[in-house]
Protein backbone atom coordinates (compact mmCIF):
# COMPACT_ATOMS: atom_id res chain seq x y z
CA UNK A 1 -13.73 9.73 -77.77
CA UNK A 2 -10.06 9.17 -77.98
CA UNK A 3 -7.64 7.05 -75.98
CA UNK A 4 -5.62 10.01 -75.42
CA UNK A 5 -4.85 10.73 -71.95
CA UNK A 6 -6.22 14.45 -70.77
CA UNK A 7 -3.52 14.87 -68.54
CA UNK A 8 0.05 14.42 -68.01
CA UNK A 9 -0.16 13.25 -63.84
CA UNK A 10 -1.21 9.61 -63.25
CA UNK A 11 -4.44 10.22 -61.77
CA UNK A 12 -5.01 6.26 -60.88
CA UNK A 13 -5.93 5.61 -56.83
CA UNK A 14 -7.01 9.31 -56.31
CA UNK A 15 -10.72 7.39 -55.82
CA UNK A 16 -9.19 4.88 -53.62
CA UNK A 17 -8.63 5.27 -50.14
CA UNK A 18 -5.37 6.15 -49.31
CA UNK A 19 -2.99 4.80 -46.30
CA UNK A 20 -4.06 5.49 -43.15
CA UNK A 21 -1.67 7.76 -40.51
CA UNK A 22 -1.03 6.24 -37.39
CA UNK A 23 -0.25 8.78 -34.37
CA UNK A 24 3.09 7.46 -32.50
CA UNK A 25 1.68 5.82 -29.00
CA UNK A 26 1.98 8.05 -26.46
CA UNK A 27 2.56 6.52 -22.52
CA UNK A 28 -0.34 6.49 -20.33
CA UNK A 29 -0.36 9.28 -17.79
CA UNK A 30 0.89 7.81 -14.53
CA UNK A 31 1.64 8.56 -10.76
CA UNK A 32 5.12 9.72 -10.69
CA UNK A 33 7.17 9.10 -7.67
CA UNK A 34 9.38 12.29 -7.99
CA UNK A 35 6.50 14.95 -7.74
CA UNK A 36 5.16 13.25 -4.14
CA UNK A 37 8.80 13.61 -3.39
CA UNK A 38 9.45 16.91 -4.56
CA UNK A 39 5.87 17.74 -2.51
CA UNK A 40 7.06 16.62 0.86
CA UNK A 41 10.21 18.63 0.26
CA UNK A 42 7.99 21.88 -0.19
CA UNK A 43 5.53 20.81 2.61
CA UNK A 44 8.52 20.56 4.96
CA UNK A 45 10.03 24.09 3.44
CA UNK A 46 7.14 25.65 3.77
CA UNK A 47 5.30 24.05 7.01
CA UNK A 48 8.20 23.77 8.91
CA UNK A 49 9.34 27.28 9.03
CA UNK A 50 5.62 28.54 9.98
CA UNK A 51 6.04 25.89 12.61
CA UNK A 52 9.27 27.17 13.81
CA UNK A 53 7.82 30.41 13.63
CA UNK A 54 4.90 29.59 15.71
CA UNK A 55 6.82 28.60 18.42
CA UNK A 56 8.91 31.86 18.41
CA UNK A 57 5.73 33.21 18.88
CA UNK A 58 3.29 31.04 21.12
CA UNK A 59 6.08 29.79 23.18
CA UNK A 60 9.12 32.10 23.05
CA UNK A 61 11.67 29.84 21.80
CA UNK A 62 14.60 29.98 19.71
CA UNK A 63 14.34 34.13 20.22
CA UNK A 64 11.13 34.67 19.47
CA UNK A 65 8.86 37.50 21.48
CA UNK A 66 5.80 35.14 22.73
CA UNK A 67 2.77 36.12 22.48
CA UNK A 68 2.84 39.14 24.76
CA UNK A 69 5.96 40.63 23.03
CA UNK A 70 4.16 40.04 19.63
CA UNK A 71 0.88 41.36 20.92
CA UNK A 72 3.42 44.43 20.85
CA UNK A 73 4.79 44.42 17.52
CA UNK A 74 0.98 43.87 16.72
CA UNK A 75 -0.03 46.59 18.22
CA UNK A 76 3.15 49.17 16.45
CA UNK A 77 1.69 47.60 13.26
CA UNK A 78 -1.62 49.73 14.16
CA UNK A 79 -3.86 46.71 15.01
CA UNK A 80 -6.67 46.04 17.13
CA UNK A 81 -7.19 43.18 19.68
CA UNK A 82 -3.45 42.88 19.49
CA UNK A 83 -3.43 39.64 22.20
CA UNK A 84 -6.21 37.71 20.62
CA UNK A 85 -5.35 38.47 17.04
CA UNK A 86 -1.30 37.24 18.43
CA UNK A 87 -2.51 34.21 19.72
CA UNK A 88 -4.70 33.07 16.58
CA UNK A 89 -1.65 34.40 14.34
CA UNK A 90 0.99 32.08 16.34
CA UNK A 91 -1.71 28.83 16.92
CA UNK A 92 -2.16 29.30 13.32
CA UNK A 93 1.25 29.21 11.96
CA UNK A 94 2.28 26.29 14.79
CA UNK A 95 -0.73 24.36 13.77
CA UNK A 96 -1.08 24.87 10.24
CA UNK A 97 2.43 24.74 10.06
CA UNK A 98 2.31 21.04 11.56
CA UNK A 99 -0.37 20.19 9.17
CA UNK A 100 1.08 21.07 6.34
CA UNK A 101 4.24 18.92 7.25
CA UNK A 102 2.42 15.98 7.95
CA UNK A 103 0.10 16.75 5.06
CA UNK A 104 -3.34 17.14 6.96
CA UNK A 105 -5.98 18.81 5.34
CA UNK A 106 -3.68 20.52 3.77
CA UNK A 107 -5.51 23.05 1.33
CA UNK A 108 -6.98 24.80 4.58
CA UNK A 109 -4.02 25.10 6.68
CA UNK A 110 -1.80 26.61 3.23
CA UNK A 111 -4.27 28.45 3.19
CA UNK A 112 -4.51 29.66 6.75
CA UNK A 113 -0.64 30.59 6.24
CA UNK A 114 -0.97 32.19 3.24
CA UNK A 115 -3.51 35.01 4.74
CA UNK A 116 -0.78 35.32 7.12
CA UNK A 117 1.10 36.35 4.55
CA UNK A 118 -1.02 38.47 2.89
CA UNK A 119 -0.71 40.61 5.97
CA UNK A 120 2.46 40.67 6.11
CA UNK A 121 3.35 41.28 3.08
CA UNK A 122 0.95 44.20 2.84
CA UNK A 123 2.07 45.48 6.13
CA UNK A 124 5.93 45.63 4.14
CA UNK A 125 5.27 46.43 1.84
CA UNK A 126 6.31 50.05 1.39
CA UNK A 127 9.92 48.55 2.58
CA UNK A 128 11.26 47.22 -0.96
CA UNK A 129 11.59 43.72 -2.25
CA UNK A 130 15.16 42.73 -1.64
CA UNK A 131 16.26 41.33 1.50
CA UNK A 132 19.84 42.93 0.54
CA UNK A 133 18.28 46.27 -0.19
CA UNK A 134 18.65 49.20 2.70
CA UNK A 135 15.31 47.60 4.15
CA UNK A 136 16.92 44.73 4.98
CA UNK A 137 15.07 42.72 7.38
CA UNK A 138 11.94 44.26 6.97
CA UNK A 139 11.95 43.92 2.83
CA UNK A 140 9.05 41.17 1.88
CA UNK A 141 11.23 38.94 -0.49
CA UNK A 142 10.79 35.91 2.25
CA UNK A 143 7.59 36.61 2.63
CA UNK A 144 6.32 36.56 -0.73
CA UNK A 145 8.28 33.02 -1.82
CA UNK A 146 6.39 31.68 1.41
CA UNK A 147 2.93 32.97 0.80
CA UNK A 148 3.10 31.77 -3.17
CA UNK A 149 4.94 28.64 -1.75
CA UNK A 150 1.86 27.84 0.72
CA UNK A 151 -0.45 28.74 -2.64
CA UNK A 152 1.06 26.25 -4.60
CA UNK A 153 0.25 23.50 -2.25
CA UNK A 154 -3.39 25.29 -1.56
CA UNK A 155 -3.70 24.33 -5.29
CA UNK A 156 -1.59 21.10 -6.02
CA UNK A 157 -2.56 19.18 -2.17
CA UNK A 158 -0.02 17.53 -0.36
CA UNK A 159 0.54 14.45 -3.18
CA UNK A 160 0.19 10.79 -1.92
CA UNK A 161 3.20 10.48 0.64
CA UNK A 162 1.06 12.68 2.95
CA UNK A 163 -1.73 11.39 5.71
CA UNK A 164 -4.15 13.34 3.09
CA UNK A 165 -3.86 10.27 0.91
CA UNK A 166 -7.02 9.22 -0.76
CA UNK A 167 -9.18 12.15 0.57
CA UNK A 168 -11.39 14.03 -0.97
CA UNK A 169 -9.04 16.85 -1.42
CA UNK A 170 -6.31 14.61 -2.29
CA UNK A 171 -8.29 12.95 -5.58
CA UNK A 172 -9.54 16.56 -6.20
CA UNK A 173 -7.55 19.11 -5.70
CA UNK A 174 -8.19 21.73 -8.52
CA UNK A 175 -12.24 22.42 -6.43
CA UNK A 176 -10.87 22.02 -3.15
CA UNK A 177 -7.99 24.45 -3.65
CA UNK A 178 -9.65 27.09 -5.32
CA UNK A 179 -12.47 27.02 -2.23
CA UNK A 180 -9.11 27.02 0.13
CA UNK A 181 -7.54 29.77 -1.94
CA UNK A 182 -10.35 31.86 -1.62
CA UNK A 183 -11.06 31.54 2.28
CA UNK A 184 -7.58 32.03 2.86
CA UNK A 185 -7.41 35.47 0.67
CA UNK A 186 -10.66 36.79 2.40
CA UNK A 187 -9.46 36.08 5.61
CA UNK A 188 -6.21 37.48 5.10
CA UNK A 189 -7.78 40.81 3.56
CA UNK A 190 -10.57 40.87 6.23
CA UNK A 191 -7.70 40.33 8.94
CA UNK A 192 -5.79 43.59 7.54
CA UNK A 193 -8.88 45.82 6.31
CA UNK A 194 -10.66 44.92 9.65
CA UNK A 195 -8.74 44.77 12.53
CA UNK A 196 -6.78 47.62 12.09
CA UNK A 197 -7.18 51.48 13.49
């Protein structure tokens, strides 16, 4: 054997271990104060126009038809039951539309607005998108930010500056809002597929 080296790289410390990496620390997942916030804003958005328009409809107020003028428009729409389906539709949107305000079981009553919605929207939809487009008032743009708008919170729950805090619902929303989501599709479709002629 010779003393001869049988390569040119310094091969010394390849059998030792070498330094170990470190990851950078990352900071802990915590409550943040401006998603609760940002919640409440949307709750209030979204609950208290379906409250507004509840009362437009239950009581008359602020221009609305009441019930027996919406019974009406019900009834143009090519629906059944017009008077009971036009009192559920405007107890729904006062009440669910207070509850989702206040933040009170709030992945059912989203999702009681957002099968409103769904019949709405499919009801429009034939009338284009754009609330500036020759449909004008009867386009579904509004209606379609407000339906996804009460899905969001179906999904995401009402966040802890809500009288939901520390529910079930409220530690677990992914489950509960999936479960909400679906009721409030199936009774939107049934609603539309069902009750009309």
């Amino acid at each position: 054997m010779t003393d001869q080296p049988t390569s040119y790289l310094d091969t010394t410390g390849f059998d030792e271990p070498g330094p170990t990496r470190t990851r950078p620390t990352r900071r802990a997942l915590a409550w943040n104060g401006g998603t609760d916030v940002g919640l409440v804003l949307l709750r209030f958005a979204v609950g208290g126009t379906f409250f507004a328009h509840g009362m437009q409809k239950v009581f008359g107020l602020w221009g609305g038809p009441g019930i027996t003028g919406f019974a009406r428009v019900l009834d143009g729409y090519g629906f059944t039951q017009t008077l009971t389906l036009a009192w559920v539709t405007g107890l729904t949107e006062l009440v669910a539309g207070a509850f989702v305000v206040l933040g009170v079981l709030t992945p059912l009553a989203a999702a009681g607005l957002l099968g409103i919605m769904i019949n709405v929207v499919a009801l429009k939809a034939g009338n284009g998108f754009f609330l500036t487009s020759a449909a004008g008032a009867d386009a579904v743009e509004l209606e379609v930010v407000l339906g996804l708008a009460a899905a969001a919170l179906v999904l995401t729950g009402p966040g802890r500056i809500a009288l939901d805090n520390g529910r079930t619902w409220h530690r677990r929303p992914a489950p509960w809002g999936v479960l909400a989501l679906v009721v409030g599709v199936a009774a939107g479709l049934a609603v539309f597929l069902l009750l009309r002629v």
